[in-house]
Every structure is written in C-alpha cells, then in structure tokens.
C-alpha atoms as a PDB file:
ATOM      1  CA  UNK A   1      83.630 136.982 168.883  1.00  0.00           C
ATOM      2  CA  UNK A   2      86.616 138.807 168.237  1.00  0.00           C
ATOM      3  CA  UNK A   3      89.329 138.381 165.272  1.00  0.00           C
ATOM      4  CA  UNK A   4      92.975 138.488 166.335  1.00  0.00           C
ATOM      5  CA  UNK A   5      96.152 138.486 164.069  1.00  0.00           C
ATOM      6  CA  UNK A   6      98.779 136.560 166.259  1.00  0.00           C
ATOM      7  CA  UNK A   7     101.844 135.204 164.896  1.00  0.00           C
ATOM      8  CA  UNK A   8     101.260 131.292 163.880  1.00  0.00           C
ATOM      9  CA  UNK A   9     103.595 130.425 166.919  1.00  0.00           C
ATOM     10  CA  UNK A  10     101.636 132.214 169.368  1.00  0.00           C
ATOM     11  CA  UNK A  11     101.212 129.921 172.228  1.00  0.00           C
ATOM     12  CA  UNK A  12      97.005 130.021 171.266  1.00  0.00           C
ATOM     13  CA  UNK A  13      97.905 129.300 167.758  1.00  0.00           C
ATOM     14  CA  UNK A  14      99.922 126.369 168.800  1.00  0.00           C
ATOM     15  CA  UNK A  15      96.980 125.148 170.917  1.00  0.00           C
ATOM     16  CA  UNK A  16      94.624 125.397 167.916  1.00  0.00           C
ATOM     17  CA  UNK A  17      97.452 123.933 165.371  1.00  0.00           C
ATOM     18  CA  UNK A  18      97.975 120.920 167.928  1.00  0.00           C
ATOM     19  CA  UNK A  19      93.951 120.284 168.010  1.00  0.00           C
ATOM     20  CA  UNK A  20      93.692 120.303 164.124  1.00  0.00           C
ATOM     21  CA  UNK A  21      96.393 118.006 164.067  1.00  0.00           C
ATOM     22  CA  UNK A  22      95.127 115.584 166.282  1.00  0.00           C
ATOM     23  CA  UNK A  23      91.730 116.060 163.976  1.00  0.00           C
ATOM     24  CA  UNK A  24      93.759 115.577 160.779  1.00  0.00           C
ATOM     25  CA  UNK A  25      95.323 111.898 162.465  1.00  0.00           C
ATOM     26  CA  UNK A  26      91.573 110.925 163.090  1.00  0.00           C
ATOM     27  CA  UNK A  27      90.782 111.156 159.621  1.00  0.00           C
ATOM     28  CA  UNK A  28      93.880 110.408 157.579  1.00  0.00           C
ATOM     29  CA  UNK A  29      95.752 108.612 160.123  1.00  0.00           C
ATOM     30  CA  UNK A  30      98.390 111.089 160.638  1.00  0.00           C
ATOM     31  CA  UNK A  31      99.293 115.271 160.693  1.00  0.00           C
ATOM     32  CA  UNK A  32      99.687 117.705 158.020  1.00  0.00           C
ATOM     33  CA  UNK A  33     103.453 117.275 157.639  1.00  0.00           C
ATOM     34  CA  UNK A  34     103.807 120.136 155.638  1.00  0.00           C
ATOM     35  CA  UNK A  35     106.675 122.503 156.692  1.00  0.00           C
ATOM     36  CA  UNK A  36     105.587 125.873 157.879  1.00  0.00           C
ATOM     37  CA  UNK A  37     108.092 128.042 159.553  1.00  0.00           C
ATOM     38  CA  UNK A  38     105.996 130.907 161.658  1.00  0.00           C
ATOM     39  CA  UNK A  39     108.078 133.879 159.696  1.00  0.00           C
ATOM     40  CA  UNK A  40     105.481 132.398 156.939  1.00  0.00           C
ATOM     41  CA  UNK A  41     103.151 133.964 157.909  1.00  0.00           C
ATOM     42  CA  UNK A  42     104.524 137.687 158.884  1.00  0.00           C
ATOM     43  CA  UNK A  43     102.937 140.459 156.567  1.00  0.00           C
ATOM     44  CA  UNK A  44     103.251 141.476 154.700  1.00  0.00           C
ATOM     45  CA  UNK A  45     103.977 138.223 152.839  1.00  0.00           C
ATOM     46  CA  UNK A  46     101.225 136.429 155.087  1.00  0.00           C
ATOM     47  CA  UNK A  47      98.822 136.163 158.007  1.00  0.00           C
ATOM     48  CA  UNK A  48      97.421 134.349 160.586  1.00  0.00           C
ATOM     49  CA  UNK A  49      94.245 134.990 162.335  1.00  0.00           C
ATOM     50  CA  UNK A  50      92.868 133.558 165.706  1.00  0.00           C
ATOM     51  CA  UNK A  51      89.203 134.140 166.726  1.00  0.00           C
ATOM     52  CA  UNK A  52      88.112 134.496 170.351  1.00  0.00           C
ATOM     53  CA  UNK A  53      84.978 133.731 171.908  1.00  0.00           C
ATOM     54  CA  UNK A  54      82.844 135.969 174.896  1.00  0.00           C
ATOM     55  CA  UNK A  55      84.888 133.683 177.347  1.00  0.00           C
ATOM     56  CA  UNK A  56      88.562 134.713 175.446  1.00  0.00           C
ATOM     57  CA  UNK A  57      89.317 131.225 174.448  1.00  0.00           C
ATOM     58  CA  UNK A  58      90.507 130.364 171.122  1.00  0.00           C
ATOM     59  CA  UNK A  59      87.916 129.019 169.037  1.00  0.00           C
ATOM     60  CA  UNK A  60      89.065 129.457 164.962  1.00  0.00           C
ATOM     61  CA  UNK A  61      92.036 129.631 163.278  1.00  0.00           C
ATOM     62  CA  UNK A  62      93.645 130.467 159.681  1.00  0.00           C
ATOM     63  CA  UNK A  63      95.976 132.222 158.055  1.00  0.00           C
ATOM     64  CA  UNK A  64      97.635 132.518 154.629  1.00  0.00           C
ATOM     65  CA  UNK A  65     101.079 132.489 153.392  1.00  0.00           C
ATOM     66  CA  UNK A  66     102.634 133.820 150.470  1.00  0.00           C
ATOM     67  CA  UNK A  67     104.312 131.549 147.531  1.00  0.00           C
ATOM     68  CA  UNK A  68     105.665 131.826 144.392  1.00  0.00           C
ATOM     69  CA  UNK A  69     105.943 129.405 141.241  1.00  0.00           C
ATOM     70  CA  UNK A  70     108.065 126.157 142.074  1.00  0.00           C
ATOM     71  CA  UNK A  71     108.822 122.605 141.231  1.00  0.00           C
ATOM     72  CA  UNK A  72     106.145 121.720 143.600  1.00  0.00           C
ATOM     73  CA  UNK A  73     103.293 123.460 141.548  1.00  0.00           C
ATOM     74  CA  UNK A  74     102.490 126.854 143.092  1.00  0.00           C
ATOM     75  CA  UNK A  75     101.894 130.080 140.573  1.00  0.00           C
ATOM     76  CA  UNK A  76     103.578 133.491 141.022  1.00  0.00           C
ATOM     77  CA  UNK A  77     101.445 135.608 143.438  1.00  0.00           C
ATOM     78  CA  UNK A  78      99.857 132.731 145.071  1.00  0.00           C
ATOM     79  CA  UNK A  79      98.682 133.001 149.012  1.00  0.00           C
ATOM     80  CA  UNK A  80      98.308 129.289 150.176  1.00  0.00           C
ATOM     81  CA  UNK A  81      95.878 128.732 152.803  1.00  0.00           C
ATOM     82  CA  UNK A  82      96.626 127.149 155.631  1.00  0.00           C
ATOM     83  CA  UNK A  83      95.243 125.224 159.575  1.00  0.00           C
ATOM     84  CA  UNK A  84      91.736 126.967 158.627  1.00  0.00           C
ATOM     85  CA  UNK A  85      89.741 125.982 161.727  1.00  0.00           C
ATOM     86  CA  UNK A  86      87.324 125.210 163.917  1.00  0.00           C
ATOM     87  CA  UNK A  87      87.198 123.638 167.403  1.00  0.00           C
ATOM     88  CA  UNK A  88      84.089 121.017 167.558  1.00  0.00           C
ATOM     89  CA  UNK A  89      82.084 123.081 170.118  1.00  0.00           C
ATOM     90  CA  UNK A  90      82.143 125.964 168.256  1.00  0.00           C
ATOM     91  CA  UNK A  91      80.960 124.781 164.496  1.00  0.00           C
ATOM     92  CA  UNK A  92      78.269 125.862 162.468  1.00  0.00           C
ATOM     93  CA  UNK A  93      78.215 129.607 163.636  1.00  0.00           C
ATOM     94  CA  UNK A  94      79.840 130.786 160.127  1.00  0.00           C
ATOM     95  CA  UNK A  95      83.331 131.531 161.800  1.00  0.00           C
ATOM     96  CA  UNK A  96      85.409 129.475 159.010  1.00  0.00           C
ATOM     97  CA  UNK A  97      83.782 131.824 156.421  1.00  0.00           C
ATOM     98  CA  UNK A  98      84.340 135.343 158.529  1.00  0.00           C
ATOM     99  CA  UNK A  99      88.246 133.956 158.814  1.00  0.00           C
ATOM    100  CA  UNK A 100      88.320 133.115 155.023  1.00  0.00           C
ATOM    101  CA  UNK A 101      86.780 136.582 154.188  1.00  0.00           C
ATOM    102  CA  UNK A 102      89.297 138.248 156.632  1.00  0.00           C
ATOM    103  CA  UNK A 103      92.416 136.155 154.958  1.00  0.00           C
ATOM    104  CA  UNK A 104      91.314 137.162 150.907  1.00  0.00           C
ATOM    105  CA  UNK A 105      90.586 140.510 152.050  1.00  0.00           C
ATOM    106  CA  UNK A 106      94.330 140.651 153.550  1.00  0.00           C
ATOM    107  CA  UNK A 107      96.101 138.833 150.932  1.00  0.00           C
ATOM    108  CA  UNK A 108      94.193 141.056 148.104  1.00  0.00           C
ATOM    109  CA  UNK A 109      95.762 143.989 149.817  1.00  0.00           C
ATOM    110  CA  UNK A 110      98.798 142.401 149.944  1.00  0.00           C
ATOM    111  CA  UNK A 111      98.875 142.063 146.051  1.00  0.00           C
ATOM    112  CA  UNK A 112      98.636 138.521 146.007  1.00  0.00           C
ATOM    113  CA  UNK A 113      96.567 137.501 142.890  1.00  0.00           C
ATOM    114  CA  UNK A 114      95.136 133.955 143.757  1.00  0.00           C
ATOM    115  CA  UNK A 115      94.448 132.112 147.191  1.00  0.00           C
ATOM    116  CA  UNK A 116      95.080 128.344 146.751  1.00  0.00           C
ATOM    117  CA  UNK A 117      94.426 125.709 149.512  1.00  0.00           C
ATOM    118  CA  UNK A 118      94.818 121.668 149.663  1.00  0.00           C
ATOM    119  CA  UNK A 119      92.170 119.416 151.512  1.00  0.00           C
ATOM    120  CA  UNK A 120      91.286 115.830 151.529  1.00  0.00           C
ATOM    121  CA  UNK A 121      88.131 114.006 150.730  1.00  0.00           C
ATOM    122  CA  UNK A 122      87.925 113.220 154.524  1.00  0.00           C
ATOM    123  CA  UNK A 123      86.952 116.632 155.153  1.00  0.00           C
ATOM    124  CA  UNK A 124      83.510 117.218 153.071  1.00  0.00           C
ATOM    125  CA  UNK A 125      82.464 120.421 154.891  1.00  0.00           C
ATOM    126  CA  UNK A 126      86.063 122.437 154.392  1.00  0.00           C
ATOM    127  CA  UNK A 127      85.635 121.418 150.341  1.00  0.00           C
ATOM    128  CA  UNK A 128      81.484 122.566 150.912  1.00  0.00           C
ATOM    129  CA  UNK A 129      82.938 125.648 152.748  1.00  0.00           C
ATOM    130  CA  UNK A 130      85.649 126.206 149.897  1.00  0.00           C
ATOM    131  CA  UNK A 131      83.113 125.649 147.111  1.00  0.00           C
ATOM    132  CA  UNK A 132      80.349 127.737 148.374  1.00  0.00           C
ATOM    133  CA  UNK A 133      83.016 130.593 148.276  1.00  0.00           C
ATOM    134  CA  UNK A 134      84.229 130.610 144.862  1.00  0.00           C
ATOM    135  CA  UNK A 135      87.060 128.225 144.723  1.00  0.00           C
ATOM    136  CA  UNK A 136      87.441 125.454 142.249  1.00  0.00           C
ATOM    137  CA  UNK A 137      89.270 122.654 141.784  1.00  0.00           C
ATOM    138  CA  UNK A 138      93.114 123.892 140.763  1.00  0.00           C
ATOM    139  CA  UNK A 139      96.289 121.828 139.536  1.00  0.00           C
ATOM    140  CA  UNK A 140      97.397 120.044 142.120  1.00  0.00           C
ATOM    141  CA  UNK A 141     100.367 121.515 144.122  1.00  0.00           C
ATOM    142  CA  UNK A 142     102.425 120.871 147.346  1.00  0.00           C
ATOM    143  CA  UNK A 143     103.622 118.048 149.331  1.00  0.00           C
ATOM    144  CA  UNK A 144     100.585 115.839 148.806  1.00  0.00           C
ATOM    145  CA  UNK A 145     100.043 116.929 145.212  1.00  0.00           C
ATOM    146  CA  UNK A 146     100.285 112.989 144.760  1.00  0.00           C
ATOM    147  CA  UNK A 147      97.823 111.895 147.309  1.00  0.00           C
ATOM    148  CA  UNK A 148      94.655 110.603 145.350  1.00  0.00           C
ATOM    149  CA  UNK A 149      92.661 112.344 147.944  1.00  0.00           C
ATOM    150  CA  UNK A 150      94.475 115.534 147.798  1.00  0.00           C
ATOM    151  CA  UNK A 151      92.232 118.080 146.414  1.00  0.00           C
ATOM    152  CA  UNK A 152      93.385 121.546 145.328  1.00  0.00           C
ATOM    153  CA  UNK A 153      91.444 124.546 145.041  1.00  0.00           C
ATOM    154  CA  UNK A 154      91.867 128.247 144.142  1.00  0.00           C
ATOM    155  CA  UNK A 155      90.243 131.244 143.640  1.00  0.00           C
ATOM    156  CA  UNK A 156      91.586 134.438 142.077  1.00  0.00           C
ATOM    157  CA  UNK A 157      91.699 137.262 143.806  1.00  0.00           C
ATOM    158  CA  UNK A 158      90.616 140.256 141.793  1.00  0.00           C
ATOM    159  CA  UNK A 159      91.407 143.789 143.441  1.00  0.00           C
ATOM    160  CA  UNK A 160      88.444 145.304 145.062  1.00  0.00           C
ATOM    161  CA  UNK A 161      86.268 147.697 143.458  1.00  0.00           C
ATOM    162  CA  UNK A 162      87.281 150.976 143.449  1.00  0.00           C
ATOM    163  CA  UNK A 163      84.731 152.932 145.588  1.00  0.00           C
ATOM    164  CA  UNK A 164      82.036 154.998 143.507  1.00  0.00           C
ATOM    165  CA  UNK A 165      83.114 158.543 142.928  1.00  0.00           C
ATOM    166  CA  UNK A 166      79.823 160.903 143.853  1.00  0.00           C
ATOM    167  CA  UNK A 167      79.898 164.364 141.833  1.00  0.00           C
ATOM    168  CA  UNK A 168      78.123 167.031 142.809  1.00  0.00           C
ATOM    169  CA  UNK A 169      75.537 168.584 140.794  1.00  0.00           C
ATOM    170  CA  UNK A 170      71.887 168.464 138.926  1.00  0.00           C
ATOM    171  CA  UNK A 171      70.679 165.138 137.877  1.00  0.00           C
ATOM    172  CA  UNK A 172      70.726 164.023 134.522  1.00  0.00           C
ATOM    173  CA  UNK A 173      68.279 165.158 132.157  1.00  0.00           C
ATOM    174  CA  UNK A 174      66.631 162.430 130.192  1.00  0.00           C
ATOM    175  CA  UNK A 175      67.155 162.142 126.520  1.00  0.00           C
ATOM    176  CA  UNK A 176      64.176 163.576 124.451  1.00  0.00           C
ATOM    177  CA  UNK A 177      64.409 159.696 122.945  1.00  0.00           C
ATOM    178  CA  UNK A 178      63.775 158.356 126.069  1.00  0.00           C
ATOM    179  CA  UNK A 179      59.986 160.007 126.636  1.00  0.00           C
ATOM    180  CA  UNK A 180      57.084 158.504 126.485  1.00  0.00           C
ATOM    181  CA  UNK A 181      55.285 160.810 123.958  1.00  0.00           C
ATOM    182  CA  UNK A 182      57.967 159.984 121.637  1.00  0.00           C
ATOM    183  CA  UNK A 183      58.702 156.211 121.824  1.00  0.00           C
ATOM    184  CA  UNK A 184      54.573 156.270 120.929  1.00  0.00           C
ATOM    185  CA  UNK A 185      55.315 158.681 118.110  1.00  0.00           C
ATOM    186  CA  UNK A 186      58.512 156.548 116.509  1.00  0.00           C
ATOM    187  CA  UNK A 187      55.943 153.668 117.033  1.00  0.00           C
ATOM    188  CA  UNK A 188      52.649 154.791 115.090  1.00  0.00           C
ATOM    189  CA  UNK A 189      55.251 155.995 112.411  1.00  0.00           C
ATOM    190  CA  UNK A 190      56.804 152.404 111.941  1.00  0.00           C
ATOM    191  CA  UNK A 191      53.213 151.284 111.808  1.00  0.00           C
ATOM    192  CA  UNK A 192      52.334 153.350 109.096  1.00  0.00           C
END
C-alpha cells in the first residue's frame, strides 16, 4: 500500500469521491452536497490523501481542510475532515485509520488546533472508527448541522511531543534516602 497526496480533483480522487457518493445515496438517499472547491484542500491550509494498492488502483481516500469560526458553527483553527474512505473490497485492513493518522499528523503541523468531522447514524463503523480514535461528540456545525442524524465529532489536536533531549554523562547517583539500609533505619526508628 502506498499513501499519495493528490490534489482532491485528481482524476483518482474524483473516481473515489464519485464511489463515496454513490455510497452516501444508498444510505441517505442522496450525496454529500457540501461545497468543496479542490483549492480546499492545498497546504498548507489542507490535504488530501489517496492510498494505492500492490495493483496501483485507488483504494482509500481523505483529506482535511482548513476552517475558521463562522455562522455555520466551525471554531478558529479547525481542520474539517472530509470523503474519508474506503472502497468495499478493500475494508477491514486498517487503511481508514493509517489515512486519519496521516491527516492529524499533517494538520498538527500545519498549526491547526482541532480536527472536526460530520457523519450520519447510517454509517456505524466511520462513528466506531472516529470514536476508537479519540473524537467525541462536538457542537454541531456545517450544512447538515440540522439533520437529526448529523453527528459531529472532534478531537483536539495537541502539538507533538517534543523529542527527548539525551545528555551525555554519568548516571545519576541515588539519593542516600533512597537506600535500602536507610529506609530500614528511618523505619525501626518510627517504631521505637
């Protein structure tokens, strides 16, 4: 498997975008209508991943874009997930979570400080997916912020621990506190 960015109007990208479309109408009866414009999703104010399989083909997709607060419920230094998936035949080999890990990771450096995402009901294993990663539910935001099954989610995204700084030199000596001998000693004397 490889992990490509693309631009979200990549001719793959549209391939994958048509298919979760056509997925979406299955289970709510019609597409996400939510405007996206491809420059969305340009860093450094967004991304969009594809992943290929052995055989090349195009077999997960998400990306993130960046937003700011509004009237339609989005925070300052949100990055709003969006078209996270996976074609049928290629399910349950953790892909959605290596893209989600892939998009925080990005967005983080980015300097975005929460990734937000809307789902439906009809779609149990995205809000498992979501859930098992840290996300909870959020105030509801977007163009189906008034769709009972709309649900929100978010998770904040923290910067990354800075990596441990090694110094050279002798280890620590322990404390003369911390020996044996005299822990036994402070104890007899309290027993006294």
């Amino acid at each position: 498997m490889e992990i490509r960015h693309v631009r979200f109007d990549h001719p793959d990208a549209v391939l994958l975008s048509d298919e979760v479309q056509l997925e979406y109408a299955e289970r709510y009866g019609e597409g996400d209508m939510t405007p996206m414009d491809p420059a969305d999703f340009d860093p450094p104010h967004g991304l969009y991943l594809l992943v290929y399989d052995e055989q090349g083909r195009p077999v997960a997709s998400g990306g993130w874009r960046s937003q700011e607060q509004s009237d339609e419920g989005y925070a300052d230094g949100d990055a709003e997930l969006k078209r996270m998936f996976v074609v049928r035949a290629a399910r349950g080999r953790g892909l959605a979570r290596r893209v989600l890990a892939e998009l925080e990771r990005s967005a983080r450096a980015a300097g975005r400080v929460r990734m937000v995402l809307e789902t439906g009901t009809k779609q149990p294993e995205a809000i498992a997916l979501y859930a098992s990663s840290g996300y909870v539910p959020v105030t509801k935001f977007g163009l189906y912020r008034d769709e009972p099954d709309s649900r929100c989610m978010g998770k904040p995204l923290s910067p990354a621990d800075p990596p441990a700084t090694v110094i050279p030199g002798p280890p620590p000596t322990a404390h003369p506190a911390a020996t044996g001998d005299t822990i036994h000693a402070l104890r007899r004397h309290q027993e006294r």
